[in-house]
C-alpha atoms as a PDB file:
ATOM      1  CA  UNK A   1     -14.058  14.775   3.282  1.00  0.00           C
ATOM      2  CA  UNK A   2     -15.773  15.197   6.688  1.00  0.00           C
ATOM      3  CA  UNK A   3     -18.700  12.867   8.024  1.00  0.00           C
ATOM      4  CA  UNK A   4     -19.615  10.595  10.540  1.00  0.00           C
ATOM      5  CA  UNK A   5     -19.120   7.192   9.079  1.00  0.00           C
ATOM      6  CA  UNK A   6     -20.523   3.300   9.881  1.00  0.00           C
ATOM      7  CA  UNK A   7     -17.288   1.034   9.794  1.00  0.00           C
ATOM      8  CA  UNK A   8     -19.746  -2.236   9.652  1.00  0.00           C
ATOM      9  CA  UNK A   9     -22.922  -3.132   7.935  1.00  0.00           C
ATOM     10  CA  UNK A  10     -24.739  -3.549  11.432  1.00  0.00           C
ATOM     11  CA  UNK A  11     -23.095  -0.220  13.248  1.00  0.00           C
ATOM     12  CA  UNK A  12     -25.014   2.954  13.345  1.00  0.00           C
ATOM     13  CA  UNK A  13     -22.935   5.489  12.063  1.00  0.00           C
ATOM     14  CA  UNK A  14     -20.986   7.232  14.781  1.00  0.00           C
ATOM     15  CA  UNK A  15     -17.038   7.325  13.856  1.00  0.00           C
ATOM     16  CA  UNK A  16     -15.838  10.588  12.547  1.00  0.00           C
ATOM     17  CA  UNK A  17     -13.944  10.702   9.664  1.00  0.00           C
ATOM     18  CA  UNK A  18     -12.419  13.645   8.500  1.00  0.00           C
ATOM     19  CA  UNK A  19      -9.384  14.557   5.871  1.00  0.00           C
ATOM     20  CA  UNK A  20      -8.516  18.306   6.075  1.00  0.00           C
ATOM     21  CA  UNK A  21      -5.559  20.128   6.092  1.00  0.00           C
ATOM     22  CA  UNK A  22      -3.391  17.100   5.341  1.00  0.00           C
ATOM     23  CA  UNK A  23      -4.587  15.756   8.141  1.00  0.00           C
ATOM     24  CA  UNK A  24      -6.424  12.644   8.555  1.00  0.00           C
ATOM     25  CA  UNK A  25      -8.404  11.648  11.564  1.00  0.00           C
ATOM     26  CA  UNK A  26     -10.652   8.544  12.256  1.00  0.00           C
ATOM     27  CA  UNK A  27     -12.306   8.966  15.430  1.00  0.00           C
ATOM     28  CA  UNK A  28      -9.892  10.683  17.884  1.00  0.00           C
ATOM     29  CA  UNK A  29      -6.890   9.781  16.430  1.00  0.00           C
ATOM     30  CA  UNK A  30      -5.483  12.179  13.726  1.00  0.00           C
ATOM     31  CA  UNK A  31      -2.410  11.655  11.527  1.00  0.00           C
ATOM     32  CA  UNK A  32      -0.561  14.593   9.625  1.00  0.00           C
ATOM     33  CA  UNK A  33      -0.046  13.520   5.710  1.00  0.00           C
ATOM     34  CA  UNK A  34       2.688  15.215   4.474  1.00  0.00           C
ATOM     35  CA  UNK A  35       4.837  12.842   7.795  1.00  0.00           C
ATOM     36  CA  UNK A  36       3.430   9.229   6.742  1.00  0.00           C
ATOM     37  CA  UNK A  37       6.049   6.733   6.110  1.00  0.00           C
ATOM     38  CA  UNK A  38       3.740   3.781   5.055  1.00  0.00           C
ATOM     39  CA  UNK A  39       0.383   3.267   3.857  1.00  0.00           C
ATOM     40  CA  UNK A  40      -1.248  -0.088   2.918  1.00  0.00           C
ATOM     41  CA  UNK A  41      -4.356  -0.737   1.452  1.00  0.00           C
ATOM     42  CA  UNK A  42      -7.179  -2.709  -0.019  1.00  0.00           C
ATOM     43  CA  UNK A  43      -9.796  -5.409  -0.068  1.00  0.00           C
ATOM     44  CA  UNK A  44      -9.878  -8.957   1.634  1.00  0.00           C
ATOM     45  CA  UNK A  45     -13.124 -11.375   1.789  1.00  0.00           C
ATOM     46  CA  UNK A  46     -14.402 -11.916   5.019  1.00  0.00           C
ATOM     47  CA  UNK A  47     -15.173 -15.499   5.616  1.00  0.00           C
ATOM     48  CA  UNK A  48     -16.904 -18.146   8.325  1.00  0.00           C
ATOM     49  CA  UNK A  49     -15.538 -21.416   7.635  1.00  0.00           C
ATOM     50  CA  UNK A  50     -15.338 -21.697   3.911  1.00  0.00           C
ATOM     51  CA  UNK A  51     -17.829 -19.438   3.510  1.00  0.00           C
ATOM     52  CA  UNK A  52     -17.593 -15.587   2.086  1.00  0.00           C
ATOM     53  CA  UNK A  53     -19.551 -13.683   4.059  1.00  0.00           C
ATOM     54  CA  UNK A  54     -18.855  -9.846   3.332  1.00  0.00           C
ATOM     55  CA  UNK A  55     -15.636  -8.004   2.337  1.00  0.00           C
ATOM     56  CA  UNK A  56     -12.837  -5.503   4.844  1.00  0.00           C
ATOM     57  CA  UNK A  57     -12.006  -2.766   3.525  1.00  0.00           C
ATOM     58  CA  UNK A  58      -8.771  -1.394   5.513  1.00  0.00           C
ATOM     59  CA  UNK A  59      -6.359   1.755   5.437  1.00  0.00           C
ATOM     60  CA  UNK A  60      -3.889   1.564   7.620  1.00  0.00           C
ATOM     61  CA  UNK A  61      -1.150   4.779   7.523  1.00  0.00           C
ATOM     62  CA  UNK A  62       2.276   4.815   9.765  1.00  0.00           C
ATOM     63  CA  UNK A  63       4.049   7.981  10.820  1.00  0.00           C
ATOM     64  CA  UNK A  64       6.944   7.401  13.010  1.00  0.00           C
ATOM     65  CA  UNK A  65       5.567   5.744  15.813  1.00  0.00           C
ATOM     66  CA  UNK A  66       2.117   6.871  15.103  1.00  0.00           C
ATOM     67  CA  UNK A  67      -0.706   4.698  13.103  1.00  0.00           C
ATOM     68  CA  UNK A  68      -4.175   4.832  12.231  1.00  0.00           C
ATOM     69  CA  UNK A  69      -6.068   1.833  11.059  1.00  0.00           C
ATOM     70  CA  UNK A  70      -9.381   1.844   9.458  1.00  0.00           C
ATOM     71  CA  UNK A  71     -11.476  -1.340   8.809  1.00  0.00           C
ATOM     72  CA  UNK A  72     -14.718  -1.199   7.300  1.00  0.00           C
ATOM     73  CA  UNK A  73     -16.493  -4.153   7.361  1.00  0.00           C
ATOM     74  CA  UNK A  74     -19.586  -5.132   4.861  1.00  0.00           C
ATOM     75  CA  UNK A  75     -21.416  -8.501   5.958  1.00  0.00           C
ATOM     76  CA  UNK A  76     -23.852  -9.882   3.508  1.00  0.00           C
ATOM     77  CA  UNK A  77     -23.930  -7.520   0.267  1.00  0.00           C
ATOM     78  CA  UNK A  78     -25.841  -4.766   3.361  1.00  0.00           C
ATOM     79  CA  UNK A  79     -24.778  -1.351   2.286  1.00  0.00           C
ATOM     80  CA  UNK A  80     -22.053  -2.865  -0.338  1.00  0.00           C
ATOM     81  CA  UNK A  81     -22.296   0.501  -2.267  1.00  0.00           C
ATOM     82  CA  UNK A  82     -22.052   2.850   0.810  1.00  0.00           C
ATOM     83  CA  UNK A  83     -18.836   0.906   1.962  1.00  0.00           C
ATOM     84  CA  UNK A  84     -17.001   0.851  -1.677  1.00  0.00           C
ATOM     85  CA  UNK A  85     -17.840   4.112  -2.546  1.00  0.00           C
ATOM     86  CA  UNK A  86     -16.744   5.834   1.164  1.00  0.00           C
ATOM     87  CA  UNK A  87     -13.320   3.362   0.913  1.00  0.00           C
ATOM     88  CA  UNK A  88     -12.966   5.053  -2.898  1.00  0.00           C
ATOM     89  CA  UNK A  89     -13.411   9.149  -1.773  1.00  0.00           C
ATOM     90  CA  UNK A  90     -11.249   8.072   1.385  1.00  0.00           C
ATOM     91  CA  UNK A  91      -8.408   6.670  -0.642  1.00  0.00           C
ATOM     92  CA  UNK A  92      -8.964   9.139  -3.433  1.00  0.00           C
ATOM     93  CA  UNK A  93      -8.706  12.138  -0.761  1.00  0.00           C
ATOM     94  CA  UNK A  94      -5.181  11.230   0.585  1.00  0.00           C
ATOM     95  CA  UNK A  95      -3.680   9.632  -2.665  1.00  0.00           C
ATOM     96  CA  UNK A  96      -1.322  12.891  -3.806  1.00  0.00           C
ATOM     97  CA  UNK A  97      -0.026  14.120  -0.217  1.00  0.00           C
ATOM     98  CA  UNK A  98       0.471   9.677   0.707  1.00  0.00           C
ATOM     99  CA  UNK A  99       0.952   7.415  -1.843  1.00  0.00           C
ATOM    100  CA  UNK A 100       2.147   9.798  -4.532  1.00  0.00           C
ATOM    101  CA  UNK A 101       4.663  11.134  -2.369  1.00  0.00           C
ATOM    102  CA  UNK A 102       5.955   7.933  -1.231  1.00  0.00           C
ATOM    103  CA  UNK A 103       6.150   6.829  -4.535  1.00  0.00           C
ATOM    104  CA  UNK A 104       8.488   9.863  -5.714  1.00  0.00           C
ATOM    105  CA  UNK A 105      10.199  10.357  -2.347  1.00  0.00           C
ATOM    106  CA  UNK A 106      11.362   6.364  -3.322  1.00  0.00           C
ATOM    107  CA  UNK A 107      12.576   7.215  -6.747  1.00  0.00           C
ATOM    108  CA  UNK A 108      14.737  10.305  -5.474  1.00  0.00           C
ATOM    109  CA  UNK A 109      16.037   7.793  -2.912  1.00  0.00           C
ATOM    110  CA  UNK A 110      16.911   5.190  -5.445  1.00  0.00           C
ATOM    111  CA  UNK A 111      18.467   7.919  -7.973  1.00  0.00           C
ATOM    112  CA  UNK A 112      20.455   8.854  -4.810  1.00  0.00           C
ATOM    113  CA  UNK A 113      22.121   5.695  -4.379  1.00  0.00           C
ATOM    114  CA  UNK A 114      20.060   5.261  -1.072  1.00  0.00           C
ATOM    115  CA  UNK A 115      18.814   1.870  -0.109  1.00  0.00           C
ATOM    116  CA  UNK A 116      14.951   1.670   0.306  1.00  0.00           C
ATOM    117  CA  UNK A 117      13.557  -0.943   3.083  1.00  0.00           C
ATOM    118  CA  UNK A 118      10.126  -2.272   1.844  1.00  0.00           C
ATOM    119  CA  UNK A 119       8.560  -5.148   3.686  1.00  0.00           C
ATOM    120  CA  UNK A 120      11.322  -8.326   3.568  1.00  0.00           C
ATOM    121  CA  UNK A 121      12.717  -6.494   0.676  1.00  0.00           C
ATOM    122  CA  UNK A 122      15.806  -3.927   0.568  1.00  0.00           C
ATOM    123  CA  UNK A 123      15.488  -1.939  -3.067  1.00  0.00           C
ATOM    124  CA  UNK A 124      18.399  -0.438  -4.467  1.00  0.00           C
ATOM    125  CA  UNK A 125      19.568   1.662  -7.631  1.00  0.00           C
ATOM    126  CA  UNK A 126      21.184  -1.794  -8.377  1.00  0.00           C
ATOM    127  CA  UNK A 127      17.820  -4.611  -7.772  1.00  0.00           C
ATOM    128  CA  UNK A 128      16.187  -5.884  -4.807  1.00  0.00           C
ATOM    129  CA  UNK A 129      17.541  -8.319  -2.126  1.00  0.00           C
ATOM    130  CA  UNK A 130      14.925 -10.872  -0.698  1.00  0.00           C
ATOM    131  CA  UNK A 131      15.424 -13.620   1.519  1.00  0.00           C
ATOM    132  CA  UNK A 132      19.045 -13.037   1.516  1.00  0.00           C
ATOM    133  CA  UNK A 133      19.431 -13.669  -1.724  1.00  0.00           C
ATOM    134  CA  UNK A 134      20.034 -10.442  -4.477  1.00  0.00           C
ATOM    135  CA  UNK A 135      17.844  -9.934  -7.803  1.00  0.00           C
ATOM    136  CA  UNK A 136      19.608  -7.620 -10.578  1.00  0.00           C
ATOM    137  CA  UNK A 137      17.188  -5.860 -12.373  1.00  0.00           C
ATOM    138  CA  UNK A 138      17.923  -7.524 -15.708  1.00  0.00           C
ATOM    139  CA  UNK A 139      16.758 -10.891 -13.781  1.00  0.00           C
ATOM    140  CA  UNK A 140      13.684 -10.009 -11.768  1.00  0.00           C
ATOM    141  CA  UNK A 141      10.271 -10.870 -12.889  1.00  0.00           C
ATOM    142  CA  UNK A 142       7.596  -9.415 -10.950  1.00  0.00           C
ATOM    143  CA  UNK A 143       3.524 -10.024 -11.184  1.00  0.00           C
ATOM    144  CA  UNK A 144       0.786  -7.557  -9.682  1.00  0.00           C
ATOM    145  CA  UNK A 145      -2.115  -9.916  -8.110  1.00  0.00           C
ATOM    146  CA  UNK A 146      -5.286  -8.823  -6.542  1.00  0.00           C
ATOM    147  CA  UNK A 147      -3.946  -8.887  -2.857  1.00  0.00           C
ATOM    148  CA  UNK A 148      -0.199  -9.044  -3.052  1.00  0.00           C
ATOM    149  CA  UNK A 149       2.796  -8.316  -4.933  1.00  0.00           C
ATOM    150  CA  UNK A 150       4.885 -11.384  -6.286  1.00  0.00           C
ATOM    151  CA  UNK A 151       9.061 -10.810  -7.088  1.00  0.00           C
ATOM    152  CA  UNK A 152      11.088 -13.645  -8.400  1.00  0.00           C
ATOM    153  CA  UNK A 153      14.612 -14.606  -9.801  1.00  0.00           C
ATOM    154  CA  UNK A 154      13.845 -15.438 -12.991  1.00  0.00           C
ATOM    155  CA  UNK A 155      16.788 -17.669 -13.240  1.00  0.00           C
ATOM    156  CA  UNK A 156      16.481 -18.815  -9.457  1.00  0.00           C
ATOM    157  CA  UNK A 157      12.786 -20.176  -8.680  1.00  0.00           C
ATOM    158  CA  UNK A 158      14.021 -20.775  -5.398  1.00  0.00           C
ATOM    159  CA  UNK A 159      14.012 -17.020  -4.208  1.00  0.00           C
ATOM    160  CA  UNK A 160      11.065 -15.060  -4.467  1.00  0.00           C
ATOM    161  CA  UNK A 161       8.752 -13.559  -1.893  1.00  0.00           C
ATOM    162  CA  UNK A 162       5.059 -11.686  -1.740  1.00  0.00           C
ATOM    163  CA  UNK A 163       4.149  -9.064  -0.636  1.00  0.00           C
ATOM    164  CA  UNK A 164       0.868  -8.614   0.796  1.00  0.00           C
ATOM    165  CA  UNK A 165      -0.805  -5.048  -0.279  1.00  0.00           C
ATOM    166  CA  UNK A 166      -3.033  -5.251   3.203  1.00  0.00           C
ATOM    167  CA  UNK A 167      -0.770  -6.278   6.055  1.00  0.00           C
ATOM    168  CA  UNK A 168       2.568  -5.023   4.439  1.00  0.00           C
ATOM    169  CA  UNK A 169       3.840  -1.535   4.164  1.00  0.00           C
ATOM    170  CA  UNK A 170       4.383   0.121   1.126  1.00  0.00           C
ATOM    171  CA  UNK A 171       3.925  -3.026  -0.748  1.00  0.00           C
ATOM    172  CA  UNK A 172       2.248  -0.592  -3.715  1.00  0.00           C
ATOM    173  CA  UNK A 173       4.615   1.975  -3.592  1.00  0.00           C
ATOM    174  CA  UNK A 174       7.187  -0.764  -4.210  1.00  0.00           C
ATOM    175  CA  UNK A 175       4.639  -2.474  -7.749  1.00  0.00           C
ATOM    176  CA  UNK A 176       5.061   1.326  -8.439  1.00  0.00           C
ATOM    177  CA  UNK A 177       8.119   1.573  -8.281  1.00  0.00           C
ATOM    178  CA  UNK A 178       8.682  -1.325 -10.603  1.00  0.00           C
ATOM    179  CA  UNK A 179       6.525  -0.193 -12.917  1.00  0.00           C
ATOM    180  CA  UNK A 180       8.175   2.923 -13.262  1.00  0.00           C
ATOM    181  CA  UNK A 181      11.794   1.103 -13.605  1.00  0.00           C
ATOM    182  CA  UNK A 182      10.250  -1.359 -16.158  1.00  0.00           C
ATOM    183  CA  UNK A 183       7.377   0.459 -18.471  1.00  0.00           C
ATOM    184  CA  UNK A 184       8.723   4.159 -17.706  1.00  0.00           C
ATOM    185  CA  UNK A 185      12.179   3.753 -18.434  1.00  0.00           C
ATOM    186  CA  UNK A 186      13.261   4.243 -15.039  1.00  0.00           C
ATOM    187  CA  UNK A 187      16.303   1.569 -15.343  1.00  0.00           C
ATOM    188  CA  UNK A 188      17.784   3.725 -17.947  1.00  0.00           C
ATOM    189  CA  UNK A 189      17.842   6.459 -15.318  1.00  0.00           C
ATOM    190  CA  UNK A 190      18.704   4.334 -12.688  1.00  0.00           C
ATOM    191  CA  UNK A 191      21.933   3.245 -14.675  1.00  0.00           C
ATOM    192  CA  UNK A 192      22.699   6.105 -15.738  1.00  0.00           C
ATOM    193  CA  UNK A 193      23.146   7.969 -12.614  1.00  0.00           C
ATOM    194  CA  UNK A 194      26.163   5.133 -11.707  1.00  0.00           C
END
């Protein structure tokens, strides 16, 4: 991927954007891949009052102290296709060297005995700990919604938390990873590694 984008439905397209090399670079920042730590992702409505107006598509990536934030902004329905399908071949271009990774690197840690920090949530081999509060596997529930990622006590409704897939980190490598522990056998694993 290599072109000089629009990032709004009213800019004139003058923002390079450019993965090579595992390398990603928005204007004249560049990040390396293969070193981010965090990645969030996705699609919020824009709106003026109560009113929808257009959509944001944003990317942002961490690396240490580095990050690189992409918004693309769509006002109106004007150039609705150009902005989904440039958000798609962007997130579709760094998806094995980012989110994959991320996604695995977790597991290892987890199988390791290593705790995993993710948002207001600390993941370990043994459940996740939220609001001070600790969630065995055998009694967290969890639900994947369109903008955020919802853990609960399934015994406690009194602790729970979201996570928001846009403004926190790693908040889909996490519904991931709990997919993998619930639907891939992953617990068994987990548990057996003890």
């Amino acid at each position: 991927m290599h072109q000089i984008i629009k990032t709004s439905s009213f800019a004139r397209a003058g923002t390079l954007l450019k993965v090579e090399n595992n390398t990603l670079t928005y204007g004249q920042q560049s990040i390396p891949l293969h070193l981010v730590s965090g990645i969030r992702y996705g699609v919020e409505p824009i709106q003026l009052d109560m009113f929808y107006i257009g959509r944001e598509y944003t990317l942002a990536l961490r690396a240490g102290n580095e990050t690189i934030t992409i918004h693309l902004r769509m006002f109106f329905g004007l150039s609705k296709r150009y902005f989904q399908e440039l958000f798609t071949r962007l997130i579709d271009s760094i998806w094995d060297e980012t989110f994959v990774r991320l996604v695995n690197e977790t597991i290892e840690q987890l199988l390791t005995g290593t705790e995993v920090k993710i948002g207001s949530c600390a993941v370990s081999k043994h459940g996740i700990s939220c609001k001070k509060a600790f969630i065995p596997w055998a009694a967290l529930a969890y639900e994947k919604k369109y903008n955020r990622l919802t853990i609960n006590h399934q015994q406690d409704s009194d602790v729970w938390t979201n996570l928001y897939y846009v403004s926190d980190y790693n908040a889909q490598v996490l519904a991931a990873v709990l997919d993998w522990v619930f639907e891939q056998n992953g617990l068994i694993e987990l548990q057996s590694e003890q």
